[in-house]
Protein backbone atom coordinates (compact mmCIF):
# COMPACT_ATOMS: atom_id res chain seq x y z
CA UNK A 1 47.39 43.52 84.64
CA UNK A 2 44.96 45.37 82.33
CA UNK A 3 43.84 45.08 79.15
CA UNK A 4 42.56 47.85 76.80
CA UNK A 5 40.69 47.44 73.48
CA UNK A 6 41.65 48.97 69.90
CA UNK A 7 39.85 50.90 67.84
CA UNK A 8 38.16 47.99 65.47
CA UNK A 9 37.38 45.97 68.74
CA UNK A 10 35.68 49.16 69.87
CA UNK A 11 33.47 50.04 66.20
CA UNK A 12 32.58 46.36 66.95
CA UNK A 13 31.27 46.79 70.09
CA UNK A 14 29.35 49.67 69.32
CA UNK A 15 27.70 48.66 65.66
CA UNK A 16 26.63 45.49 67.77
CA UNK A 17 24.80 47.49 70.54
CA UNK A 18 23.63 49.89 67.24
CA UNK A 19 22.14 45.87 65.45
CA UNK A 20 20.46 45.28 68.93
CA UNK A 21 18.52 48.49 69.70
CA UNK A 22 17.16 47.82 66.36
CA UNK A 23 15.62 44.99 66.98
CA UNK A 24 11.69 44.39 66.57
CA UNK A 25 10.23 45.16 69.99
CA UNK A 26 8.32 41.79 69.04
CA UNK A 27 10.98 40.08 68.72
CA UNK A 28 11.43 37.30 71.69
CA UNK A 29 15.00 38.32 72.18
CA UNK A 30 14.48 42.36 72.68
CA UNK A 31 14.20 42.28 75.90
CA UNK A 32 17.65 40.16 76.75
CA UNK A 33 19.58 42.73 74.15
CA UNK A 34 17.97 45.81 76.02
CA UNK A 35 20.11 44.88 78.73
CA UNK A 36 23.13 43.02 77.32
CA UNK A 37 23.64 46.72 75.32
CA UNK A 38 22.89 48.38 78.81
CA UNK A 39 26.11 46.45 79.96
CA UNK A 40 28.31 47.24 76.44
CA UNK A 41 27.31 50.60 76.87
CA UNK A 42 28.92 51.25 80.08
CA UNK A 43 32.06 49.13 78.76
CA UNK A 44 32.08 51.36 75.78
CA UNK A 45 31.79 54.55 77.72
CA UNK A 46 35.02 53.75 79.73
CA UNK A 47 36.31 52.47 77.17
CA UNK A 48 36.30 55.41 74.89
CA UNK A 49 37.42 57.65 77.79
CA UNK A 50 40.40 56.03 77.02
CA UNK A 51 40.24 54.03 80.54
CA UNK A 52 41.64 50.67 80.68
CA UNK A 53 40.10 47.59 82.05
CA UNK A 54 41.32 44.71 83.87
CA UNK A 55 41.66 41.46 82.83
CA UNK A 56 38.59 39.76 84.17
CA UNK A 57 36.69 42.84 83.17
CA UNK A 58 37.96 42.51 79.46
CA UNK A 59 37.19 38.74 79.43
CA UNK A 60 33.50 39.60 80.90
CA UNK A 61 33.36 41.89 77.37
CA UNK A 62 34.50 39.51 75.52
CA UNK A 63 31.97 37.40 77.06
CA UNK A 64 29.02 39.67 76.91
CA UNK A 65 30.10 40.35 72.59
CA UNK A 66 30.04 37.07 72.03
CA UNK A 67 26.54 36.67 73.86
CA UNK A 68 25.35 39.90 71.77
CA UNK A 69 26.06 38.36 68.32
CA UNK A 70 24.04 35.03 69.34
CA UNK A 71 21.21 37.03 70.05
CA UNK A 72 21.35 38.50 66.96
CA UNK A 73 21.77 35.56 65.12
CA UNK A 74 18.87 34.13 67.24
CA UNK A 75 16.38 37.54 66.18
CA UNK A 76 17.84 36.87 62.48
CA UNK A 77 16.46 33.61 62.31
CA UNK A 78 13.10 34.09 64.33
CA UNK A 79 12.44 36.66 61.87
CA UNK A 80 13.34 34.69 59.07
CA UNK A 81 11.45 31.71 60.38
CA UNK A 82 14.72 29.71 60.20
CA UNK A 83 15.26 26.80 62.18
């Protein structure tokens, strides 16, 4: 079975690669999102070729989004000095 993405799911994905380029190459956690948005970019490619994906490929997406927002979150508060 395969599983496809819609177009908010996609805008997601690539605003979140967009938040992680931008990050402070001082920041601790630019090197880890230079490669985690490697890997979205390639799903975001196929994705807006209008290819589908299968299921363990979606879940790996899903996987690697989730992952992309902690690191984020992570940058947010090292720059903040949060704790």
């Amino acid at each position: 079975m395969v599983k496809s993405v819609n177009d908010k799911e996609l805008a997601l994905i690539k605003r979140l690669i967009d938040r992680m380029e931008h990050l402070s190459a001082d920041s601790t956690y630019a090197h880890i999102a230079s490669g985690l948005r490697g890997s979205l970019l390639r799903y975001a490619e196929v994705l807006e070729m209008g290819e589908s994906i299968s299921r363990e490929e979606r879940a790996q997406l899903d996987q690697l989004v989730g992952y992309g927002f902690e690191i984020l979150e992570l940058a947010a508060k090292e720059v903040g000095g949060s704790k």
